[in-house]
N, C-alpha and C. Protein backbone atom coordinates (compact mmCIF):
# COMPACT_ATOMS: atom_id res chain seq x y z
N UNK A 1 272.24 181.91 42.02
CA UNK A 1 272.57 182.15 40.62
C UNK A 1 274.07 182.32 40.46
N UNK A 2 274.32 182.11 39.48
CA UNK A 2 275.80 182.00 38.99
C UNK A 2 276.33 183.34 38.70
N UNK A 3 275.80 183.81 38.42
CA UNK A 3 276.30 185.68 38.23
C UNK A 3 275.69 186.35 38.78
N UNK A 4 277.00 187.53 39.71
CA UNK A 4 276.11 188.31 40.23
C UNK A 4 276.30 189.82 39.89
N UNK A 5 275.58 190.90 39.38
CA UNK A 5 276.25 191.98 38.99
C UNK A 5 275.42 193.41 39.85
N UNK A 6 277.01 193.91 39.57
CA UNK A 6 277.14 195.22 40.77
C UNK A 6 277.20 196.14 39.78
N UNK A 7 275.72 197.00 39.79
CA UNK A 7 276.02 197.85 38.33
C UNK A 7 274.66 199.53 39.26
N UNK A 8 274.48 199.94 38.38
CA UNK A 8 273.65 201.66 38.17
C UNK A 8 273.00 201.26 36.84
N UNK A 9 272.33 202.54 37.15
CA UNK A 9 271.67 202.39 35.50
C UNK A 9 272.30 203.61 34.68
N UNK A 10 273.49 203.44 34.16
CA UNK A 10 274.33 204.42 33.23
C UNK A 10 274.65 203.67 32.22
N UNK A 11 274.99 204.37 31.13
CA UNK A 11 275.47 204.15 29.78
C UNK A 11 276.28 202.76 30.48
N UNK A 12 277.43 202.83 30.93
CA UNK A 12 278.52 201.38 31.29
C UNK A 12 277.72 200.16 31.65
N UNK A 13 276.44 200.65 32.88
CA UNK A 13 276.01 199.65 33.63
C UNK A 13 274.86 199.12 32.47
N UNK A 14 274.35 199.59 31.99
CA UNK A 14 273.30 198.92 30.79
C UNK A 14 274.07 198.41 29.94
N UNK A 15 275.15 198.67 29.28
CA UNK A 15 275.62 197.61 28.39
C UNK A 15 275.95 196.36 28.96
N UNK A 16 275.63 195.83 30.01
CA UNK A 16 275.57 194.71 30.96
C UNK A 16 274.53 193.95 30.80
N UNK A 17 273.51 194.74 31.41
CA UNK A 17 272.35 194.38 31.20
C UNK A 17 271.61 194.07 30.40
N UNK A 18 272.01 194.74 29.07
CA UNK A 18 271.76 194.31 27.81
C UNK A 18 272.07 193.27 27.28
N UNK A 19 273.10 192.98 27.64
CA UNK A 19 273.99 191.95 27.16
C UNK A 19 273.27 190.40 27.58
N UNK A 20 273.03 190.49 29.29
CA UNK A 20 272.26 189.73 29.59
C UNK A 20 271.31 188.73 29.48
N UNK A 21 270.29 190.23 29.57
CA UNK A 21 268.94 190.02 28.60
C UNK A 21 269.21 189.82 27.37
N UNK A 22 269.86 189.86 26.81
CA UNK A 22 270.21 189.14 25.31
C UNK A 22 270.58 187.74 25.06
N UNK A 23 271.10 187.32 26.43
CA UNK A 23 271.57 186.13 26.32
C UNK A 23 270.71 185.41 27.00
N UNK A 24 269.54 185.94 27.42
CA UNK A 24 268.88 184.92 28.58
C UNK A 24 269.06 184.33 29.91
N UNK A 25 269.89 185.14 30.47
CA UNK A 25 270.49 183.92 31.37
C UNK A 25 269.95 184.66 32.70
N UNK A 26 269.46 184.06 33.69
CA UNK A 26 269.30 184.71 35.28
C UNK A 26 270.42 185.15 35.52
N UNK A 27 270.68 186.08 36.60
CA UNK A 27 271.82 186.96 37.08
C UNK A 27 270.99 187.54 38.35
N UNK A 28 271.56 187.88 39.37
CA UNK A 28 271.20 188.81 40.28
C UNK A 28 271.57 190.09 40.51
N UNK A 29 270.97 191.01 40.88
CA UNK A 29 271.37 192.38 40.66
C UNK A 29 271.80 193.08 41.82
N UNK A 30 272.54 193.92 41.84
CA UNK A 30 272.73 194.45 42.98
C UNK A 30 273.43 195.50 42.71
N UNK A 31 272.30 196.74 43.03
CA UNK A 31 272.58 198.39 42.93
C UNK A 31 273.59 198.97 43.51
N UNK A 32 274.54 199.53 42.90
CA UNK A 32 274.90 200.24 43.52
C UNK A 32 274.97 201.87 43.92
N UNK A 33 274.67 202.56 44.87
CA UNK A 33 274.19 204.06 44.89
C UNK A 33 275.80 205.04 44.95
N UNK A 34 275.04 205.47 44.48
CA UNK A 34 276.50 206.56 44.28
C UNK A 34 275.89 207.59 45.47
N UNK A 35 274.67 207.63 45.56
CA UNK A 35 274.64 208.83 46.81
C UNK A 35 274.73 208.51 48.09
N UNK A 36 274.63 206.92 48.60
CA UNK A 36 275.32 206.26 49.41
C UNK A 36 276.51 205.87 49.32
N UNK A 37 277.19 206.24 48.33
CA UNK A 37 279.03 206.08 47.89
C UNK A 37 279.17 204.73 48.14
N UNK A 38 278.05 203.75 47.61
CA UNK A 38 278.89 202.02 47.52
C UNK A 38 279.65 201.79 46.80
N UNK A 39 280.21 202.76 46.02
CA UNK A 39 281.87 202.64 44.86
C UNK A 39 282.94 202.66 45.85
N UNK A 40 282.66 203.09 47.16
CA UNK A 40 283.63 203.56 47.89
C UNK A 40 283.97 201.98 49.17
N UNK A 41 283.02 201.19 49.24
CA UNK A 41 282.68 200.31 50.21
C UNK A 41 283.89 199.24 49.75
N UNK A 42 284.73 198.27 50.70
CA UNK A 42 285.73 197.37 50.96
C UNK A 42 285.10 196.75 49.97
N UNK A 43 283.71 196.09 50.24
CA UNK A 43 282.90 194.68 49.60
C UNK A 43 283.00 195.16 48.01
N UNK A 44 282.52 196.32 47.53
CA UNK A 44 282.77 196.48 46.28
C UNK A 44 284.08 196.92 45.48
N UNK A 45 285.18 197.54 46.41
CA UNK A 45 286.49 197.42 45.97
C UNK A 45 287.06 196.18 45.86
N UNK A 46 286.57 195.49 46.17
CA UNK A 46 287.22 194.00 46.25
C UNK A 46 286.90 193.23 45.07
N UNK A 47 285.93 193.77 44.32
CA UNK A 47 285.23 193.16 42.81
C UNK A 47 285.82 194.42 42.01
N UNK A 48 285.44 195.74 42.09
CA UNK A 48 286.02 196.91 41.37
C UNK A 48 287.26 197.63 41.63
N UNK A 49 288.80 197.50 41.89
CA UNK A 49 289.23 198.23 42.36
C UNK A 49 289.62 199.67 41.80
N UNK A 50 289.26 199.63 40.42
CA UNK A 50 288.97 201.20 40.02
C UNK A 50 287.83 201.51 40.78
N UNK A 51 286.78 201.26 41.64
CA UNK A 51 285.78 202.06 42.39
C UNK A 51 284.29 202.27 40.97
N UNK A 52 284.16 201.74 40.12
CA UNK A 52 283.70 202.07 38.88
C UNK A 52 282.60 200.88 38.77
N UNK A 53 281.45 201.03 38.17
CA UNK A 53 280.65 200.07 37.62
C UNK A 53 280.36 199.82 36.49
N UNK A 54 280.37 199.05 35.94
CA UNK A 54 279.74 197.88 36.62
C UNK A 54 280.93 196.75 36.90
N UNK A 55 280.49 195.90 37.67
CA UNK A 55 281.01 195.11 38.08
C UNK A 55 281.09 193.69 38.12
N UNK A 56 280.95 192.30 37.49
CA UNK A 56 280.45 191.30 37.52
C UNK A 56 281.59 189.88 38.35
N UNK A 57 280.46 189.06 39.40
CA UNK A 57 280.83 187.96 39.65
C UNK A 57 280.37 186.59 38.82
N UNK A 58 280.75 185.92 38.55
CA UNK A 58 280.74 184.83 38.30
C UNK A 58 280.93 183.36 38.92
N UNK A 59 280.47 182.76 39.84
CA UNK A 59 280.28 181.86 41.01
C UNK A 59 281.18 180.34 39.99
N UNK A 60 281.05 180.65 38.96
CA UNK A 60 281.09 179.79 38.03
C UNK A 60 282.06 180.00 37.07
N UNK A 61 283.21 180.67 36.99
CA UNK A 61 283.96 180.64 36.25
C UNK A 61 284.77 179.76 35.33
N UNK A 62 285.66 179.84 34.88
CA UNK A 62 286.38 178.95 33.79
C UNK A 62 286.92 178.19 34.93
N UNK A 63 286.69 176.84 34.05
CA UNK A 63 287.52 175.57 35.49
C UNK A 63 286.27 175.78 36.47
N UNK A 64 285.17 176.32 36.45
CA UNK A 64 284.88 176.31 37.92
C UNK A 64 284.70 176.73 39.08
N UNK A 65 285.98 177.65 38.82
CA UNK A 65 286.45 178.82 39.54
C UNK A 65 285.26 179.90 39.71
N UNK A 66 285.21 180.61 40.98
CA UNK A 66 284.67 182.07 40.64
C UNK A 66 285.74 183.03 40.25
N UNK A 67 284.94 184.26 39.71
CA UNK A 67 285.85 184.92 39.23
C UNK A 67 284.79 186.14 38.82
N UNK A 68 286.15 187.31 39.61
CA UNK A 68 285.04 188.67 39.44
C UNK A 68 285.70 189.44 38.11
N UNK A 69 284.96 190.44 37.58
CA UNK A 69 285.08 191.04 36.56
C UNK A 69 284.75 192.71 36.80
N UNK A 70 285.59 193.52 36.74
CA UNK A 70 285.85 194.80 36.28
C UNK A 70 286.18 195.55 35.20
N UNK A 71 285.33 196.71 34.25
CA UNK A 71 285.68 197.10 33.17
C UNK A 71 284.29 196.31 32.35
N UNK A 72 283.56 197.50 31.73
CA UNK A 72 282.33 196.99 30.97
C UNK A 72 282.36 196.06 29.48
N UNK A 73 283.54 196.82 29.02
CA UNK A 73 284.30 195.82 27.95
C UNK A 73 284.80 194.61 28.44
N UNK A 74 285.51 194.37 28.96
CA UNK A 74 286.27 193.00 29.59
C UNK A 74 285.21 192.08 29.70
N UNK A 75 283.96 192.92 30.79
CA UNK A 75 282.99 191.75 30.99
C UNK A 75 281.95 191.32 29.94
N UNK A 76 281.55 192.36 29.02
CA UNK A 76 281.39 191.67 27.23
C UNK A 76 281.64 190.69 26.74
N UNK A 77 283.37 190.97 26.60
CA UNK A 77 283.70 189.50 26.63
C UNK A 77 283.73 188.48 27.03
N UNK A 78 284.12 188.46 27.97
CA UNK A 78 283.92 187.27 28.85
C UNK A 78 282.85 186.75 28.74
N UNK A 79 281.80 187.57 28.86
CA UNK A 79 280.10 187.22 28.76
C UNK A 79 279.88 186.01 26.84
N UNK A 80 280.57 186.86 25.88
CA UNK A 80 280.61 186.33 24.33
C UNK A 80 281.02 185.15 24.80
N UNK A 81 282.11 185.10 25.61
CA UNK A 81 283.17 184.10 25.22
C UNK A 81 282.61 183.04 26.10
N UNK A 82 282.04 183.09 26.99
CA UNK A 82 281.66 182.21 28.20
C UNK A 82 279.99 181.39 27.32
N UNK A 83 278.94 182.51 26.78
CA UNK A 83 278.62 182.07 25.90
C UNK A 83 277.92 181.72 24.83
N UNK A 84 279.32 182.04 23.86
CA UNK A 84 279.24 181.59 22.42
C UNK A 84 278.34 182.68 21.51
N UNK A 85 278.28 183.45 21.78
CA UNK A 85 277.18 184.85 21.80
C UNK A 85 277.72 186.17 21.41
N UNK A 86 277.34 186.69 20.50
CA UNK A 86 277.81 188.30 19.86
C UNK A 86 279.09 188.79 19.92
N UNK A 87 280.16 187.24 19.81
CA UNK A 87 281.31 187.90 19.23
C UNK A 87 281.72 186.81 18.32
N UNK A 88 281.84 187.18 16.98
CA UNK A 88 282.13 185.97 15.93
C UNK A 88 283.51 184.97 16.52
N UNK A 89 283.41 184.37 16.24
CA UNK A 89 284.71 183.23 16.05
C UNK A 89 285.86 182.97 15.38
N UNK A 90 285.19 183.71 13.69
CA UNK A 90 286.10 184.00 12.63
C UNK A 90 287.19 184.92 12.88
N UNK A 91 288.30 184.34 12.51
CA UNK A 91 289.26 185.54 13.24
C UNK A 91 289.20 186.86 12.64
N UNK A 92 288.63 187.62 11.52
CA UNK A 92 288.99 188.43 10.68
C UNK A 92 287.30 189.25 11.36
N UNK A 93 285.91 188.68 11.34
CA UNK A 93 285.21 189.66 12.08
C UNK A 93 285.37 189.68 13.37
N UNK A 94 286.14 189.17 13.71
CA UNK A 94 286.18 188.77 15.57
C UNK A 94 286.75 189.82 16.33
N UNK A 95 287.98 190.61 15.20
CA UNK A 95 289.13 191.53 15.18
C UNK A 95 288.04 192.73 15.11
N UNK A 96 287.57 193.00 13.97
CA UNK A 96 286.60 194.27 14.02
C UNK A 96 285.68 194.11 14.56
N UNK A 97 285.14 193.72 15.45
CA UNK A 97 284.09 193.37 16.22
C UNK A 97 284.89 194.21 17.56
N UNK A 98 285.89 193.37 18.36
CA UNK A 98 287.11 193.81 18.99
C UNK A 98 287.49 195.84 18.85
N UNK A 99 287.90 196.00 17.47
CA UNK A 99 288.05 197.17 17.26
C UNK A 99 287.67 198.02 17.32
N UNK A 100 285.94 197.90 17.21
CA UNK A 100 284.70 198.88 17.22
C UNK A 100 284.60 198.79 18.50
N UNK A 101 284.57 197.91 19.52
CA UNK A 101 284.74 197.44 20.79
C UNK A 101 285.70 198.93 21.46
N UNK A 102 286.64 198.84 20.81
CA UNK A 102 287.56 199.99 22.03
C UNK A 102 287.16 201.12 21.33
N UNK A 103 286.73 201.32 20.17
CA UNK A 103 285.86 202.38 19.58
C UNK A 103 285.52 203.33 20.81
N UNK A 104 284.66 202.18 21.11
CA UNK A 104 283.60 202.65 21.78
C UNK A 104 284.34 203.33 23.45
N UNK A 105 284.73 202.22 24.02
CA UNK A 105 285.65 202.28 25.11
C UNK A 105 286.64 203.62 25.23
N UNK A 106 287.65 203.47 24.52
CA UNK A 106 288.23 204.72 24.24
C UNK A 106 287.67 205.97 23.42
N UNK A 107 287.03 205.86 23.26
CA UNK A 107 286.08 206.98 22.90
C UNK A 107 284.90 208.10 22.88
N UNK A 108 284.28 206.85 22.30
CA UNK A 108 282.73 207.95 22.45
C UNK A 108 282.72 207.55 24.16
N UNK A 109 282.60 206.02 24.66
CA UNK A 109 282.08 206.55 26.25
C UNK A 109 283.29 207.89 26.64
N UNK A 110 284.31 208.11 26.95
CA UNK A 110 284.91 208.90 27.38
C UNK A 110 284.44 210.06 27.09
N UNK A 111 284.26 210.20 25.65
CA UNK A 111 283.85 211.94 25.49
C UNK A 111 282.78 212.13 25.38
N UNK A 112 281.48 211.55 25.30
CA UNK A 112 280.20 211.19 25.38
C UNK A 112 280.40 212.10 26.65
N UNK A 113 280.75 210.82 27.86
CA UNK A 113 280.63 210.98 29.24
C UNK A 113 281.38 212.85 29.75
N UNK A 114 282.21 213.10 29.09
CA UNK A 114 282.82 214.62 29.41
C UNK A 114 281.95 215.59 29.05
N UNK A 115 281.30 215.57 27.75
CA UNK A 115 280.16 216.00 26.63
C UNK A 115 278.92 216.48 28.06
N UNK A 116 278.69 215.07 28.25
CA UNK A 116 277.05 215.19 29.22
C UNK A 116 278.09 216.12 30.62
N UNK A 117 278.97 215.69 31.28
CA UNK A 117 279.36 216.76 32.52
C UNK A 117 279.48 217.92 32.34
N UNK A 118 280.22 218.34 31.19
CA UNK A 118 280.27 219.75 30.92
C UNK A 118 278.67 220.57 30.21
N UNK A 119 277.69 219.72 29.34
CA UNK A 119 276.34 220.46 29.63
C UNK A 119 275.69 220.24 30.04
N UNK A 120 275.59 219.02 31.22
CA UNK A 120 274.37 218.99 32.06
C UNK A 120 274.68 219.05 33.81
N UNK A 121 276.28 218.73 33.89
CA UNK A 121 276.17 218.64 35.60
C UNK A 121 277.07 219.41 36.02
N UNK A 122 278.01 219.94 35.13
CA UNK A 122 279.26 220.71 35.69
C UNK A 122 278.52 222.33 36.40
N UNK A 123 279.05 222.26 37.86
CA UNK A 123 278.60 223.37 38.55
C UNK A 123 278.54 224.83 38.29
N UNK A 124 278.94 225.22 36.54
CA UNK A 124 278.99 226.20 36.54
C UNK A 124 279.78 226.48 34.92
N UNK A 125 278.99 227.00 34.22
CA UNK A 125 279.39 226.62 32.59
C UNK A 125 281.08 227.18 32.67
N UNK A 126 281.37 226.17 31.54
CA UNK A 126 282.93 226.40 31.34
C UNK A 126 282.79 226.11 29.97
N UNK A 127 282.56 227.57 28.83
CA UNK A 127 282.63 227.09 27.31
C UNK A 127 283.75 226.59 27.13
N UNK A 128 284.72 226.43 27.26
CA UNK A 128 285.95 225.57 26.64
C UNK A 128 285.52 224.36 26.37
N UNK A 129 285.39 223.71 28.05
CA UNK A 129 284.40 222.96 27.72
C UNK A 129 283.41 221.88 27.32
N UNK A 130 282.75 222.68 27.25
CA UNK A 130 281.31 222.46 26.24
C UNK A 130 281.66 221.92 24.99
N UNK A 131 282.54 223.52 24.15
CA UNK A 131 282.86 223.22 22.73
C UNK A 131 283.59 222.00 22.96
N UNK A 132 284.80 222.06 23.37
CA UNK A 132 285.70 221.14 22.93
C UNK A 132 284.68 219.01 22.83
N UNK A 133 284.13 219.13 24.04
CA UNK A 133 283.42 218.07 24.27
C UNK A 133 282.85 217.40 23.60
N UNK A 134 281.60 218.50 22.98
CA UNK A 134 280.69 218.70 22.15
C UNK A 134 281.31 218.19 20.72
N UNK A 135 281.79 219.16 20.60
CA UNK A 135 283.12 218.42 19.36
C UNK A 135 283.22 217.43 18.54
N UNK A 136 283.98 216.71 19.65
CA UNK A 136 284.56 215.70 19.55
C UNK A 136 283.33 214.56 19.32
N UNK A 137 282.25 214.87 20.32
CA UNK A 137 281.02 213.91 20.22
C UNK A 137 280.54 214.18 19.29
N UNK A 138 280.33 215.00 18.52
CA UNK A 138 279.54 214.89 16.74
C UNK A 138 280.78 214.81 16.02
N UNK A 139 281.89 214.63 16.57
CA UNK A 139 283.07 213.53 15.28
C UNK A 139 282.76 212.63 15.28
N UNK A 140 282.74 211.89 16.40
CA UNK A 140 282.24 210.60 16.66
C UNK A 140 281.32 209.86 16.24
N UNK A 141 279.97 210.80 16.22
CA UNK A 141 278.70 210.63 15.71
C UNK A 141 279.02 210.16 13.96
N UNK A 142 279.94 210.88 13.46
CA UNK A 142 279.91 211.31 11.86
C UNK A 142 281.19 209.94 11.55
N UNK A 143 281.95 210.14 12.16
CA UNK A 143 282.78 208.66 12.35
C UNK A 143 281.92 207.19 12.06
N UNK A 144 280.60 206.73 13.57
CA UNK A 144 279.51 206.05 13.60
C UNK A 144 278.68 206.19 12.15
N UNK A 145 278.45 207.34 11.79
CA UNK A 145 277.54 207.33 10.21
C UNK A 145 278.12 206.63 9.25
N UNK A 146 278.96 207.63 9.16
CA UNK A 146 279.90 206.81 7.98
C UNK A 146 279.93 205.15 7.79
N UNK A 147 280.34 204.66 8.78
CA UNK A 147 280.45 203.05 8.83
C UNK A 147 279.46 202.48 9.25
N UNK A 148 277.77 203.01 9.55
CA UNK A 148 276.62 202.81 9.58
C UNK A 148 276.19 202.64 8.11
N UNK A 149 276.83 203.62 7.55
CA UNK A 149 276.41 203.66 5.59
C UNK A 149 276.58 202.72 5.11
N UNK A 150 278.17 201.90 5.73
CA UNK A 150 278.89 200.71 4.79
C UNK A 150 278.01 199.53 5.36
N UNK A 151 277.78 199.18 6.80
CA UNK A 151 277.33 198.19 7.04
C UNK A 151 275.99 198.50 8.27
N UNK A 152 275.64 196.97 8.57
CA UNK A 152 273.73 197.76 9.29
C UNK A 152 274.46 197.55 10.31
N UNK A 153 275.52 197.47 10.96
CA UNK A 153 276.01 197.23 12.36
C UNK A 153 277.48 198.06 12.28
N UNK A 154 277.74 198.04 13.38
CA UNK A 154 279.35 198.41 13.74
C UNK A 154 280.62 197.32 12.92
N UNK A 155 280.30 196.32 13.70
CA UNK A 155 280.87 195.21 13.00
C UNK A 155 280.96 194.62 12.05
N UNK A 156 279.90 194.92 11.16
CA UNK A 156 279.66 194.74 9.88
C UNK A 156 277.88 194.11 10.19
N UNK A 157 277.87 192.58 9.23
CA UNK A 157 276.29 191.97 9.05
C UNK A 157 275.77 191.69 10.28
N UNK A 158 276.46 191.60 11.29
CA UNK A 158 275.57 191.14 12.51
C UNK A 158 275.94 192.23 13.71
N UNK A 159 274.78 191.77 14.50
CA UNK A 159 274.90 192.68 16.04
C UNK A 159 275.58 192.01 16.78
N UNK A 160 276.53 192.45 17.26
CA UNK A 160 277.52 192.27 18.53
C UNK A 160 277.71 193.02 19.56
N UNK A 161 278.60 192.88 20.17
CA UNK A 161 279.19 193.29 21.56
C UNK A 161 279.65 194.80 21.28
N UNK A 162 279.88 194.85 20.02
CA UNK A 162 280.22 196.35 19.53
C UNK A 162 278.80 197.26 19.75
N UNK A 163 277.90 197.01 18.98
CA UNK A 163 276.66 197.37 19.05
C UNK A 163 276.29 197.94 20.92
N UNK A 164 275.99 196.75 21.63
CA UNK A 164 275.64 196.69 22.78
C UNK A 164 276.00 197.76 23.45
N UNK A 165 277.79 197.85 23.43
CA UNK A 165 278.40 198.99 24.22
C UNK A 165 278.28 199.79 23.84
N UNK A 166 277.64 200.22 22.51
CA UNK A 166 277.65 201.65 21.87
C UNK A 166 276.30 202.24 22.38
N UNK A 167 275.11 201.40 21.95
CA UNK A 167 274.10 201.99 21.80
C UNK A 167 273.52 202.91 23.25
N UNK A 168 274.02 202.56 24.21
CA UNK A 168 273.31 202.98 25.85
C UNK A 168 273.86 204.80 25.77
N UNK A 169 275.14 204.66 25.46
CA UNK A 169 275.63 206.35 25.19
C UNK A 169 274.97 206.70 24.10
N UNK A 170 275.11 206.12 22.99
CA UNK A 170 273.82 206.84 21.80
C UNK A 170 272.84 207.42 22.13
N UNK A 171 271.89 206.26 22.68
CA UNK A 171 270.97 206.79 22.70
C UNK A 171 270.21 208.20 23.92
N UNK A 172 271.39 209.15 24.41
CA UNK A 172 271.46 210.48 24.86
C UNK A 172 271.75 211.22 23.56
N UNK A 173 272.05 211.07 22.19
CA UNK A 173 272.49 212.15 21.32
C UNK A 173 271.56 213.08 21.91
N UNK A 174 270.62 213.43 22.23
CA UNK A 174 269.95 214.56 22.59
C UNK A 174 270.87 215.45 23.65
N UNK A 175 271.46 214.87 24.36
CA UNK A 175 272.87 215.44 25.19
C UNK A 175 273.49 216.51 24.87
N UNK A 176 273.63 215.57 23.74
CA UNK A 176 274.80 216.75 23.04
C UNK A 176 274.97 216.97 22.01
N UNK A 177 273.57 217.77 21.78
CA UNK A 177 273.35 218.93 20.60
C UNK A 177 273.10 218.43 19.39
N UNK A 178 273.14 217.19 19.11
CA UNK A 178 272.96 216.53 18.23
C UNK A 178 271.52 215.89 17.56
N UNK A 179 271.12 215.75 16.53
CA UNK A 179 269.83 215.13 16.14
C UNK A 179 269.66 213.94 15.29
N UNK A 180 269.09 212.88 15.04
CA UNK A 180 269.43 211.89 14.38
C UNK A 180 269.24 212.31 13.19
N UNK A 181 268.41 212.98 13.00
CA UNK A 181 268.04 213.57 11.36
C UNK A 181 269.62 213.79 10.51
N UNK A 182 270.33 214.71 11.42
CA UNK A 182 272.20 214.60 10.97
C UNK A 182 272.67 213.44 10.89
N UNK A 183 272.30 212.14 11.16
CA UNK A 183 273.26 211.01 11.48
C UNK A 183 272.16 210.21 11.01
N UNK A 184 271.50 209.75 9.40
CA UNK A 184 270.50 209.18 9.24
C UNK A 184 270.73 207.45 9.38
N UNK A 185 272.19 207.76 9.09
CA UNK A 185 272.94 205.77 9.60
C UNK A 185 272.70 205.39 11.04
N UNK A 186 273.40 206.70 11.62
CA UNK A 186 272.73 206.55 12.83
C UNK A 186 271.93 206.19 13.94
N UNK A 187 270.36 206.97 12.81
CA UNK A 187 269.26 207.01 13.28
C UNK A 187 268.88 205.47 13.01
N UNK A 188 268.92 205.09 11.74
CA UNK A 188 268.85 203.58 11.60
C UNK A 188 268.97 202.52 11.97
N UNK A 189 270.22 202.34 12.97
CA UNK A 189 270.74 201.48 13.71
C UNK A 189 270.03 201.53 14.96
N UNK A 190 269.97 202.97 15.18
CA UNK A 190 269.38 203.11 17.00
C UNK A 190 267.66 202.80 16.77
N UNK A 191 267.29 202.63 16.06
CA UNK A 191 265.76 202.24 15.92
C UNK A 191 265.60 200.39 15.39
N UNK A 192 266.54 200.11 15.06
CA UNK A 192 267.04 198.64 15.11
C UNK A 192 266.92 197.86 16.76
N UNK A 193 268.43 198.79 16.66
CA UNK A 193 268.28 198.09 17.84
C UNK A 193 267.51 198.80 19.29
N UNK A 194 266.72 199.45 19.26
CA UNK A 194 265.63 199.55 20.06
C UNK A 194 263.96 198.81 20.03
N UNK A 195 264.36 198.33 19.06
CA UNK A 195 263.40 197.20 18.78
C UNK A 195 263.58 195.94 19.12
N UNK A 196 264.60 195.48 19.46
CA UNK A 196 264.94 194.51 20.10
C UNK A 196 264.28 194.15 21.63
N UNK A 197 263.38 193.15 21.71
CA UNK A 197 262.98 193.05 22.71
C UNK A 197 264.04 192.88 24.32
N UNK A 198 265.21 192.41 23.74
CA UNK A 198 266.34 192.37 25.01
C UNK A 198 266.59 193.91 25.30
N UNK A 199 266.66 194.52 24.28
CA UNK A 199 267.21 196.02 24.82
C UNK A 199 265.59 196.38 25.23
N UNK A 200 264.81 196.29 24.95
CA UNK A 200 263.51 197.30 25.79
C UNK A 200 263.71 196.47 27.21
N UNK A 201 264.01 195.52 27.57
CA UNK A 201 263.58 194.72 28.69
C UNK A 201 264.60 195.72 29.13
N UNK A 202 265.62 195.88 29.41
CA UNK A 202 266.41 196.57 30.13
C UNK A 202 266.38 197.66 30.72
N UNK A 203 266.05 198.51 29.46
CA UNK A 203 265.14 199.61 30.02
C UNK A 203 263.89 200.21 31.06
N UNK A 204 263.29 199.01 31.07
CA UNK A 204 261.91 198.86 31.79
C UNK A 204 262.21 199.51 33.21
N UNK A 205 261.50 200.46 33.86
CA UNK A 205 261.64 200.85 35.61
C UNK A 205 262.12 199.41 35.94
N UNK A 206 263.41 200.17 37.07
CA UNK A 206 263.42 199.00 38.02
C UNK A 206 264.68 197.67 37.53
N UNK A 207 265.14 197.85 36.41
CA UNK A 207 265.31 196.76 35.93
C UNK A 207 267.21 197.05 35.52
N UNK A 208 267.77 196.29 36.73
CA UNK A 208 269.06 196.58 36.88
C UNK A 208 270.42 195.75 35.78
């Protein structure tokens, strides 16, 4: 197969997979364990050198070429662009499509991801914190509503690459303190797109 991806099953590594299964295409999978530290292994620094997943090869790259991919956003794209798939063309939604894109990237994953360490894994509560974390993730949330109100997607009329990367951290609001009942745009979108037969496939045990 022409792609091969080095991923977990976390918020980063499912927006991969999603993406995938959205597009139809075979790919091969290949786990990587964090409790066997394969972030840490030559073979996967050599595709990741942030040490981070997910990770994607491509046997088949532009020209031909292989060509590996690091950074869950980057490989989105590439994935749209390679093809022709959940990122408009038009330059004007292509941009906010893009925008909601680092939304997500610089954002909610970051404080999402701080949010869940500080109340579910950090060795030993630290309210600073919590609050501060917490925070920031129901700004975010209320940020997401708001422009859930104006349009049924991130991007506006259609589902994209924006969508994709968002929804895998969403759908933990239970994380962090949050309820969809507060975020009824929210709630709307994440029952959208959980209906999507590409996103349940992903989900399924087992399914990298």
């Amino acid at each position: 197969m022409a792609l091969d991806l080095h991923s977990a099953g976390t918020p980063n590594g499912k927006k991969i997979t999603i993406m995938l299964k959205e597009l139809g295409v075979d790919y091969s999978y290949h786990k990587i364990s964090f409790a066997e530290n394969d972030q840490f292994k030559p073979e996967f620094l050599a595709i990741s050198p942030n040490n981070k997943i997910p990770a994607l090869v491509d046997s088949e790259g532009p020209g031909g070429a292989p060509i590996s991919l690091f950074e869950s956003g980057a490989i989105l794209i590439y994935l749209a662009e390679k093809y022709g798939r959940f990122l408009p063309e038009d330059p004007v939604k292509r941009i906010v499509t893009l925008q909601w894109l680092m939304f997500q990237m610089g954002g909610v994953g970051p404080f999402f991801g701080q949010a869940n360490h500080f109340r579910r894994f950090a060795p030993e509560e630290v309210p600073y914190g919590i609050k501060r974390y917490t925070d920031e993730a129901h700004r975010l949330y209320r940020v997401m509503d708001k422009r859930l109100g104006e349009a049924p997607y991130l991007a506006g009329a259609d589902y994209t690459i924006a969508d994709i990367a968002t929804y895998p951290w969403v759908r933990l609001y239970d994380w962090h303190g949050i309820t969809l009942d507060e975020i009824p745009n929210v709630k709307r979108w994440t029952e959208a797109i959980e209906a999507r037969p590409a996103v349940q496939a992903a989900y399924e045990p087992d399914v990298g």
